[in-house]
C-alpha atoms as a PDB file:
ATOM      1  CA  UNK A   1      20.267 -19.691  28.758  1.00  0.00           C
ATOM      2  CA  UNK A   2      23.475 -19.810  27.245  1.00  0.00           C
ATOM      3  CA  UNK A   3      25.509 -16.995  26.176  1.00  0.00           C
ATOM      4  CA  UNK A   4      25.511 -18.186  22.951  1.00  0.00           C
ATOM      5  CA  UNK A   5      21.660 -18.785  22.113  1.00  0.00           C
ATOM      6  CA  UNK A   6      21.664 -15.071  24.339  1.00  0.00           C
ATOM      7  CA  UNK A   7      23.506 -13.268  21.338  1.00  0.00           C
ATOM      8  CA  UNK A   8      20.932 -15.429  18.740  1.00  0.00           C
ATOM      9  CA  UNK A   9      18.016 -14.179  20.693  1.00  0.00           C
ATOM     10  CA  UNK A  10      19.152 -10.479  20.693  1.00  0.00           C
ATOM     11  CA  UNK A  11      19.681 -10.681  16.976  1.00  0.00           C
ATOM     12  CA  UNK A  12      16.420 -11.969  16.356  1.00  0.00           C
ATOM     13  CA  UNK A  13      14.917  -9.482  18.616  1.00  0.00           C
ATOM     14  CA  UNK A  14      16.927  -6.328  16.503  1.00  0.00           C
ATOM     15  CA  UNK A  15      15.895  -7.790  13.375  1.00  0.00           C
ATOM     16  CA  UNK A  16      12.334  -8.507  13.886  1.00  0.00           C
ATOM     17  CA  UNK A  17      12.710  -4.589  14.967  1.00  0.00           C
ATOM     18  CA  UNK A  18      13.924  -3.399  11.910  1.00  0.00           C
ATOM     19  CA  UNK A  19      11.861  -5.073   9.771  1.00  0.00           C
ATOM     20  CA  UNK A  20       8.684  -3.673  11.583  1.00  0.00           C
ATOM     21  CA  UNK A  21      10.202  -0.167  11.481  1.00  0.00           C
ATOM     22  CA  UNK A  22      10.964  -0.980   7.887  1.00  0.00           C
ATOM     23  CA  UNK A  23       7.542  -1.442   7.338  1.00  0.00           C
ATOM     24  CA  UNK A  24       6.142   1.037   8.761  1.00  0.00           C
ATOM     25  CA  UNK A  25       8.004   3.604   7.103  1.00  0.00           C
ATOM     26  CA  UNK A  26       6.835   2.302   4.427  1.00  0.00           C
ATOM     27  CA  UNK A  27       3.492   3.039   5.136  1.00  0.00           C
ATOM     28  CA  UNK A  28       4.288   5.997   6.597  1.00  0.00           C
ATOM     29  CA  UNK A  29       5.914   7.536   3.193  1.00  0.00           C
ATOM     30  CA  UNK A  30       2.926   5.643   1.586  1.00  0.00           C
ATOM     31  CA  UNK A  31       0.214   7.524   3.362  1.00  0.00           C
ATOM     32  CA  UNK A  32       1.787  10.729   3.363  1.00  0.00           C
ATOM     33  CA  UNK A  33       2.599  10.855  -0.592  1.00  0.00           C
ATOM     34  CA  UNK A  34      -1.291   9.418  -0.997  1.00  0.00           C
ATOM     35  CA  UNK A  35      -2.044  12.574   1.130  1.00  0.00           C
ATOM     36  CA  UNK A  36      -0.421  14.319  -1.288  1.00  0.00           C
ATOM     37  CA  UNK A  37      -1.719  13.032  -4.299  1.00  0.00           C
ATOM     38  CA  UNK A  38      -5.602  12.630  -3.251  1.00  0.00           C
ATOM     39  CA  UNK A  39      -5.144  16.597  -2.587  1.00  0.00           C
ATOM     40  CA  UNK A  40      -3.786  17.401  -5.965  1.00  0.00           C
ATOM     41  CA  UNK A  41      -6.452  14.815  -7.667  1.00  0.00           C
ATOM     42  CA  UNK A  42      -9.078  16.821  -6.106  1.00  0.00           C
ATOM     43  CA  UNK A  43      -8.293  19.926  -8.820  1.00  0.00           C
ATOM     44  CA  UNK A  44      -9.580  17.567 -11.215  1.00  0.00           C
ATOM     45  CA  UNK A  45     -12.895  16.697  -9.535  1.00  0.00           C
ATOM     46  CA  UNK A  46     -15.705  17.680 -11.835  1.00  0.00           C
ATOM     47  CA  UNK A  47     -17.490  19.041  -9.011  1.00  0.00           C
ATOM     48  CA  UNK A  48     -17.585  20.550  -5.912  1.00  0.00           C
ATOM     49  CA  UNK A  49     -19.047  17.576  -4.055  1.00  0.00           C
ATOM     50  CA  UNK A  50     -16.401  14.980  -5.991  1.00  0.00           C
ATOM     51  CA  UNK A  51     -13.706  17.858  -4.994  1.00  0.00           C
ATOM     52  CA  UNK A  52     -14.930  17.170  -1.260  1.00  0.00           C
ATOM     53  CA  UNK A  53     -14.770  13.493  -1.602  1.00  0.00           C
ATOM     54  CA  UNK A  54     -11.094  13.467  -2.310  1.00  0.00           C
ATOM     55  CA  UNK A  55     -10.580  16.001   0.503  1.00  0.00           C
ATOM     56  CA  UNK A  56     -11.730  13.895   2.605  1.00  0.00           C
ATOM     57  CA  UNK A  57     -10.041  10.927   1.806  1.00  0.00           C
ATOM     58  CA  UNK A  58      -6.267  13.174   2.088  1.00  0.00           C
ATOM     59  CA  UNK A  59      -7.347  14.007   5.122  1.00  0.00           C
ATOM     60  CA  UNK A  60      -7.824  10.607   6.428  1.00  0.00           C
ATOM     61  CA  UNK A  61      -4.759   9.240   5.196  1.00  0.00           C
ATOM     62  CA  UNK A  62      -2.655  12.396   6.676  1.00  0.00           C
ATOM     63  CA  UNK A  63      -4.016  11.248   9.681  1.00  0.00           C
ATOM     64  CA  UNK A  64      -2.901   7.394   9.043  1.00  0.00           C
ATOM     65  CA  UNK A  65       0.315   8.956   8.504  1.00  0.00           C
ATOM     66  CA  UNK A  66       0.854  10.885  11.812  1.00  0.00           C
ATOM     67  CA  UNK A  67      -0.109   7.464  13.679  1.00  0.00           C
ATOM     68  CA  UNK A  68       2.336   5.281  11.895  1.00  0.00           C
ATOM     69  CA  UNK A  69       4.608   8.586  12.456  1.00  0.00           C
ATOM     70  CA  UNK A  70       3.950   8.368  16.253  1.00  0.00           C
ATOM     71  CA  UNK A  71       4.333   4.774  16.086  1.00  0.00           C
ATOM     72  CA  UNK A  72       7.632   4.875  14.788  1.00  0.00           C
ATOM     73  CA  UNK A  73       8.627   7.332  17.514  1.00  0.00           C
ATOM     74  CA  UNK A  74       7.473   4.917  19.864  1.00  0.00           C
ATOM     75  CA  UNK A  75       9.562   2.469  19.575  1.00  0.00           C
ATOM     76  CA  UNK A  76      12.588   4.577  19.517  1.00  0.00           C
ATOM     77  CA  UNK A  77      13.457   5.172  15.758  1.00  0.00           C
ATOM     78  CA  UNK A  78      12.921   8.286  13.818  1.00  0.00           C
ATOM     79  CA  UNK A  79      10.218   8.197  11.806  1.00  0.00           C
ATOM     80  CA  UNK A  80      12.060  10.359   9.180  1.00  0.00           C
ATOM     81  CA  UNK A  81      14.947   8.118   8.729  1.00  0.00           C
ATOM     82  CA  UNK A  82      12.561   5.243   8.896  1.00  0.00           C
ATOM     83  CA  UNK A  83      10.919   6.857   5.880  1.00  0.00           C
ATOM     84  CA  UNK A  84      13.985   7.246   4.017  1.00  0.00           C
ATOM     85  CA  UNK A  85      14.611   4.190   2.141  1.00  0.00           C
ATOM     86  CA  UNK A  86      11.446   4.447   0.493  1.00  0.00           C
ATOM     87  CA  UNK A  87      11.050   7.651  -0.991  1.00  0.00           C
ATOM     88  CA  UNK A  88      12.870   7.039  -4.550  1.00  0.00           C
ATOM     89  CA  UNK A  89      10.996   3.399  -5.055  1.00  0.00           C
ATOM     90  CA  UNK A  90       7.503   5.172  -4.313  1.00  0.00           C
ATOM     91  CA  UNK A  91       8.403   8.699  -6.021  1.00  0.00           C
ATOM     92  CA  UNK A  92       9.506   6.576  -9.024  1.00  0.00           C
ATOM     93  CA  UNK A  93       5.733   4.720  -9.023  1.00  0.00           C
ATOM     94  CA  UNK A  94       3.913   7.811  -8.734  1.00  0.00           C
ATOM     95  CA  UNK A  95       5.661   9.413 -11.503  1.00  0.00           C
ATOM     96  CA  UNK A  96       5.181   6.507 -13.692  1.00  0.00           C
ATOM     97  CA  UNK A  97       1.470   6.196 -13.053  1.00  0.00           C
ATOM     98  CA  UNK A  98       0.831   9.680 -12.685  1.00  0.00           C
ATOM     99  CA  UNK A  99      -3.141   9.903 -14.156  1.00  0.00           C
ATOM    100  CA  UNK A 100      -4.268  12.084 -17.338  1.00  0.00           C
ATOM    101  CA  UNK A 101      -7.242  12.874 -15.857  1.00  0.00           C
ATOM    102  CA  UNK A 102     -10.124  12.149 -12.977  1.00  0.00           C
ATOM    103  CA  UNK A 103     -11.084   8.841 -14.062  1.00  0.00           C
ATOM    104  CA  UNK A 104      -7.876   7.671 -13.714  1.00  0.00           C
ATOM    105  CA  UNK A 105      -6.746   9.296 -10.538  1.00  0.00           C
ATOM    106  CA  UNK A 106      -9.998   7.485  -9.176  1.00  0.00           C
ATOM    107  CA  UNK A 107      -8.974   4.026 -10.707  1.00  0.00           C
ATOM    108  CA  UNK A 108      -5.287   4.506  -9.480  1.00  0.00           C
ATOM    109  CA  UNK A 109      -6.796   5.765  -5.563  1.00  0.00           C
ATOM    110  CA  UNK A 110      -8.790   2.348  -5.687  1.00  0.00           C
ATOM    111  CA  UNK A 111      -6.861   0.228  -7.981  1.00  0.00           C
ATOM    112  CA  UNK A 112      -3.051   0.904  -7.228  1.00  0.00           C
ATOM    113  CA  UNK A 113      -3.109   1.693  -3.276  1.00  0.00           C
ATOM    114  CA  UNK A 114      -5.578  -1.568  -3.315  1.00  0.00           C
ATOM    115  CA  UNK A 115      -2.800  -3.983  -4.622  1.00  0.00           C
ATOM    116  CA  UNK A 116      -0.134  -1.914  -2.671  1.00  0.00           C
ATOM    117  CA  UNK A 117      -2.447  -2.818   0.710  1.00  0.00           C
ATOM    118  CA  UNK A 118      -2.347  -6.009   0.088  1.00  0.00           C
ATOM    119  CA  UNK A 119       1.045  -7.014  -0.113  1.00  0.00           C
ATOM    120  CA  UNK A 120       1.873  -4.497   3.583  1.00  0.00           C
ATOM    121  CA  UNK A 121      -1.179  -7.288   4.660  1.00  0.00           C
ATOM    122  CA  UNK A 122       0.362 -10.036   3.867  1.00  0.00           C
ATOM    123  CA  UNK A 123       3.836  -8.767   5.501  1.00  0.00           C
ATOM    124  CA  UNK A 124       2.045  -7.353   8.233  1.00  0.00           C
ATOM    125  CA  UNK A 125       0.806 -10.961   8.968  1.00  0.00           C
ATOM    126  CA  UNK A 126       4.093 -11.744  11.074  1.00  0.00           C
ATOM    127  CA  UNK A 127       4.421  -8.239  12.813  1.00  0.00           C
ATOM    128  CA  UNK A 128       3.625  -8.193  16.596  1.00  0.00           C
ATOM    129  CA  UNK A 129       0.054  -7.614  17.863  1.00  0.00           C
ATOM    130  CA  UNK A 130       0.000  -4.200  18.285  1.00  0.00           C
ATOM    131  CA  UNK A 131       1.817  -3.493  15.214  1.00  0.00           C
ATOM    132  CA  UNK A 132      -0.084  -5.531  13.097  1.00  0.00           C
ATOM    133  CA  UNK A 133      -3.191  -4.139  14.226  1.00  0.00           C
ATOM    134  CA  UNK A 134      -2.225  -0.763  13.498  1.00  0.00           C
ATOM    135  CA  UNK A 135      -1.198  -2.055  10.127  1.00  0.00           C
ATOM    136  CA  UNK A 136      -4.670  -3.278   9.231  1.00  0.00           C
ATOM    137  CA  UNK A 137      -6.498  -0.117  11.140  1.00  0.00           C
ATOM    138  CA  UNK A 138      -4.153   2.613   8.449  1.00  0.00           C
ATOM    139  CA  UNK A 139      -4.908   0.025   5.858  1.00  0.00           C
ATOM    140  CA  UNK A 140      -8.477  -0.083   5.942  1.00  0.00           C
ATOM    141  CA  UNK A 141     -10.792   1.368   3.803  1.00  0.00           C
ATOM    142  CA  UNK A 142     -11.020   5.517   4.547  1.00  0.00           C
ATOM    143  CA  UNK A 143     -14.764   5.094   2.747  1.00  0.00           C
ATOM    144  CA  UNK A 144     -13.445   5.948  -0.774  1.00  0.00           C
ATOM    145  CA  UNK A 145     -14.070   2.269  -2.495  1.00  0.00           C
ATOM    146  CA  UNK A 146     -18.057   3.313  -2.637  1.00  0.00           C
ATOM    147  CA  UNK A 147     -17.535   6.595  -3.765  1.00  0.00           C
ATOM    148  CA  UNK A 148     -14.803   5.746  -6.548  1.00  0.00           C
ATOM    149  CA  UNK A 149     -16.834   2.768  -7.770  1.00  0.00           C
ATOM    150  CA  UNK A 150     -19.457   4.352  -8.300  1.00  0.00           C
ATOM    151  CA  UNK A 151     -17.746   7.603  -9.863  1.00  0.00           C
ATOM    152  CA  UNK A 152     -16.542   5.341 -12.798  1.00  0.00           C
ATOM    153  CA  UNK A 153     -19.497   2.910 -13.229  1.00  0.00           C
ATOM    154  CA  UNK A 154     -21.346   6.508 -13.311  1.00  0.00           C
ATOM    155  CA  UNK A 155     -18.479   7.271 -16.178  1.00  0.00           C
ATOM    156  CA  UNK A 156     -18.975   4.648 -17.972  1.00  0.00           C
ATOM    157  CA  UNK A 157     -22.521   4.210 -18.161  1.00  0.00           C
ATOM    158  CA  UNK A 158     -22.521   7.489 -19.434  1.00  0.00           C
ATOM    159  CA  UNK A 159     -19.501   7.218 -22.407  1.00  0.00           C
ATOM    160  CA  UNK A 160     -18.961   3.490 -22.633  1.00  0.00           C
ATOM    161  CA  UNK A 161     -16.108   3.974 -24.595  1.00  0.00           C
ATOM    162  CA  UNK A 162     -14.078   4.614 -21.323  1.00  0.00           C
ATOM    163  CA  UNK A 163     -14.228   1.440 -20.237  1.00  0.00           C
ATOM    164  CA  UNK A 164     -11.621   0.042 -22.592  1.00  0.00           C
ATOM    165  CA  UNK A 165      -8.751   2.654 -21.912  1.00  0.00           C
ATOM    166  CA  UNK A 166      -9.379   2.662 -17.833  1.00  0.00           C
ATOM    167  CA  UNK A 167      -9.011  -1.316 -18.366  1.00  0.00           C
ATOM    168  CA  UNK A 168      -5.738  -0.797 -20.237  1.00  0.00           C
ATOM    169  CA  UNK A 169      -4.866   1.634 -17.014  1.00  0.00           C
ATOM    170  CA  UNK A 170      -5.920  -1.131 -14.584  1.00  0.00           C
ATOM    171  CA  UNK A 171      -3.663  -3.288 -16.220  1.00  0.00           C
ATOM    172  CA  UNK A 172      -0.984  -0.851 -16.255  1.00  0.00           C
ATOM    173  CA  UNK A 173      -1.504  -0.394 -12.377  1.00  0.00           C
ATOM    174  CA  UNK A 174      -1.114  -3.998 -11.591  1.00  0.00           C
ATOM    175  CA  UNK A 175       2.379  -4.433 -13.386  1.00  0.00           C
ATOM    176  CA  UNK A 176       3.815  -1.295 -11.858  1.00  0.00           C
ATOM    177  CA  UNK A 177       2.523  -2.046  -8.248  1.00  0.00           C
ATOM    178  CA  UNK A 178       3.822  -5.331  -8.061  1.00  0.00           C
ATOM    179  CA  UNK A 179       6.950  -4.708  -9.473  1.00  0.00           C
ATOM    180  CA  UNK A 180       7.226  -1.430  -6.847  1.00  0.00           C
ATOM    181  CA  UNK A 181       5.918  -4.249  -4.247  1.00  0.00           C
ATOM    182  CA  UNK A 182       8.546  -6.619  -5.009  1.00  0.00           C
ATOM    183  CA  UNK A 183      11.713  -3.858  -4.912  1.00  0.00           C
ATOM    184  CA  UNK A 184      10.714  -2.620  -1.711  1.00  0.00           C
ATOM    185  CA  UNK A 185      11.177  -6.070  -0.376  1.00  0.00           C
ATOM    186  CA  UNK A 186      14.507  -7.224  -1.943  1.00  0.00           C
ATOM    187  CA  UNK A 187      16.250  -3.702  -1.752  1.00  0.00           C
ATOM    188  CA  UNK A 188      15.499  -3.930   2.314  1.00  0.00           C
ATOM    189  CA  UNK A 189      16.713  -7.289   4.344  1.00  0.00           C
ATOM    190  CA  UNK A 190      14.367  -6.861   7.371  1.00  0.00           C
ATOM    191  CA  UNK A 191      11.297  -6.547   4.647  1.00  0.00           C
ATOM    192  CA  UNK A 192      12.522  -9.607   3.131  1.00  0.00           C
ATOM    193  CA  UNK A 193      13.656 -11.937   6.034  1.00  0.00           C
ATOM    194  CA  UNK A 194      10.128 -10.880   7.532  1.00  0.00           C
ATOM    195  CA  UNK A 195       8.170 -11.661   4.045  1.00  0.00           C
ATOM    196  CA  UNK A 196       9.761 -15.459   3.667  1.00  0.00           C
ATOM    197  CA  UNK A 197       9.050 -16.231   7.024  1.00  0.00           C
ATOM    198  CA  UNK A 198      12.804 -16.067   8.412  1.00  0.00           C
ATOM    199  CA  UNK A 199      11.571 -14.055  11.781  1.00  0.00           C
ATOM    200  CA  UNK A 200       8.683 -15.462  13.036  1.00  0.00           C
ATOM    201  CA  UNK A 201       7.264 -18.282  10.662  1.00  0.00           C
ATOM    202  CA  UNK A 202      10.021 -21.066   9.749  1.00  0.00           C
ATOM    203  CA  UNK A 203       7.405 -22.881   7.408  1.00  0.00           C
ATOM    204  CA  UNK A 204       7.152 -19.852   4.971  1.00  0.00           C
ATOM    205  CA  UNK A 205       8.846 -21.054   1.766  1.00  0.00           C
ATOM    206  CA  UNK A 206       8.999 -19.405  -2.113  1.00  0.00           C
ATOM    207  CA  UNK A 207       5.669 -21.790  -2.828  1.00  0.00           C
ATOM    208  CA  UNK A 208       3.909 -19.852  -0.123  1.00  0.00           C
ATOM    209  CA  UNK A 209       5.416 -16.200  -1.728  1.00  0.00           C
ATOM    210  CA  UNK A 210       4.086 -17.606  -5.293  1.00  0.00           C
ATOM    211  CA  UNK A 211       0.473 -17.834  -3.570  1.00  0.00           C
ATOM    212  CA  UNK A 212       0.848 -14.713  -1.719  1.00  0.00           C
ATOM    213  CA  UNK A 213       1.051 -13.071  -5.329  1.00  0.00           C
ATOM    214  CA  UNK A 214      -1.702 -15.433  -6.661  1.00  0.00           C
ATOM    215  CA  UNK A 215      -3.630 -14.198  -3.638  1.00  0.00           C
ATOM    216  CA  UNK A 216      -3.136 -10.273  -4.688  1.00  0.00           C
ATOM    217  CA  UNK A 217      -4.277 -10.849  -8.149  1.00  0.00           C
ATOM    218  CA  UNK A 218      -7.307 -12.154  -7.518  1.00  0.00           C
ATOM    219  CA  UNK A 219      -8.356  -9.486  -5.099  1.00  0.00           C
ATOM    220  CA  UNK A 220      -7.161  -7.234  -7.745  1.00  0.00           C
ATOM    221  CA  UNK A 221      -9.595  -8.951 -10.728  1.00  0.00           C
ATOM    222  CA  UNK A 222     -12.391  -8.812  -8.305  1.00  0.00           C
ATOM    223  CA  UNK A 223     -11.582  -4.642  -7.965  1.00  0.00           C
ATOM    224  CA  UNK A 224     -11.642  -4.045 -11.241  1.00  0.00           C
ATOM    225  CA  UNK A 225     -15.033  -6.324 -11.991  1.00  0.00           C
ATOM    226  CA  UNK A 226     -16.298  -3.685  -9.084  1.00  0.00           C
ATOM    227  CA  UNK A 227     -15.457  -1.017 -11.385  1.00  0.00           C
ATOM    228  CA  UNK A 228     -17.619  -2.526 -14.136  1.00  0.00           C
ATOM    229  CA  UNK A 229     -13.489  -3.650 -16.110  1.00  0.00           C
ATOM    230  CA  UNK A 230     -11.868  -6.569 -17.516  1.00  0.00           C
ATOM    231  CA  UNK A 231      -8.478  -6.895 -15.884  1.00  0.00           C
END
């Protein structure tokens, strides 16, 4: 090997690094402030046993959040620093989707961090093995999709009128998540270069990004017609 394509494969080798540290910091930040969150939501729950629900779904993504922690730590970087870049972009989300009440906070849990999973998929799609599997494992579902959808078709059944305002919030969700989606990945290189295919799949163009997107809004139409809502 020459020295030359030496010094291209190190580079390629430090960015496709830093892009998967990117994104798991990400992810990291993301499970820790959905921690967060899910434990706050819970002084909202109309019951004891909907109070437990939520508790249990903080607790399972605090413990997403020290894997992708130890992860980080794993390959060398600190997982605090990793974390960094992300806090204002996903503060700035929360506070501009923060819910009014419990029916909300359980469309947002299901609705919002189900478009936001999505897109890390689709990135995560290009990550090494073992990265990308831990990607998908923090990413599945914690068991809250049966429990939220039927909180709210419980809701609505009960007060139809609800229906037509969480819709409006659904709709809300999906603009603010994808435009939150789309600034993580242009304010970071790594994120981007690994999203548009420039570290591991040459063929990925902006036709296959415009998909991507068509991809996330369908699995977002077919969340809310879960939750018994027009999107």
């Amino acid at each position: 090997m020459t020295e030359g394509m030496q010094s291209d494969s190190a580079a390629a080798d430090q960015a496709g690094r830093a892009a998967v540290i990117e994104l798991l910091g990400v992810l990291a930040y993301g499970e820790i402030t959905a921690f967060e969150r899910l434990a706050e939501d819970a002084k909202m729950a109309p019951s004891v046993d909907d109070k437990a629900a939520l508790a249990a779904m903080a607790v399972a993504e605090f413990h997403h959040f020290e894997r992708l922690r130890a992860h980080i730590a794993s390959l060398g970087a600190d997982p605090a620093e990793a974390m960094a870049p992300f806090v204002a972009p996903l503060d700035d989300f929360h506070r501009h989707t923060a819910p009014a009440d419990w029916l909300e906070g359980l469309v947002k849990a299901y609705v919002g961090d189900g478009i936001a999973a999505d897109f890390y998929r689709e990135v995560a799609k290009h990550l090494d093995p073992a990265s990308r599997a831990l990607v998908e494992e923090v990413l599945a579902d914690t068991g809250h999709a049966d429990f939220v959808v039927g909180a709210v078709r419980a809701a609505i059944d009960r007060e139809p009128r609800v229906a037509g305002r969480l819709a409006l919030w659904g709709r809300r969700l999906m603009g603010e998540a994808l435009s939150q989606a789309q600034r993580v990945a242009a304010e970071r290189d790594a994120l981007s270069a690994l999203l548009v295919g420039g570290l591991a799949v040459p063929g990925f163009d902006l036709a296959e990004i415009g998909r991507m997107f068509t991809r996330i809004t369908e699995a977002h139409t077919k969340r809310m017609a879960a939750l018994g809502l027009a999107s």
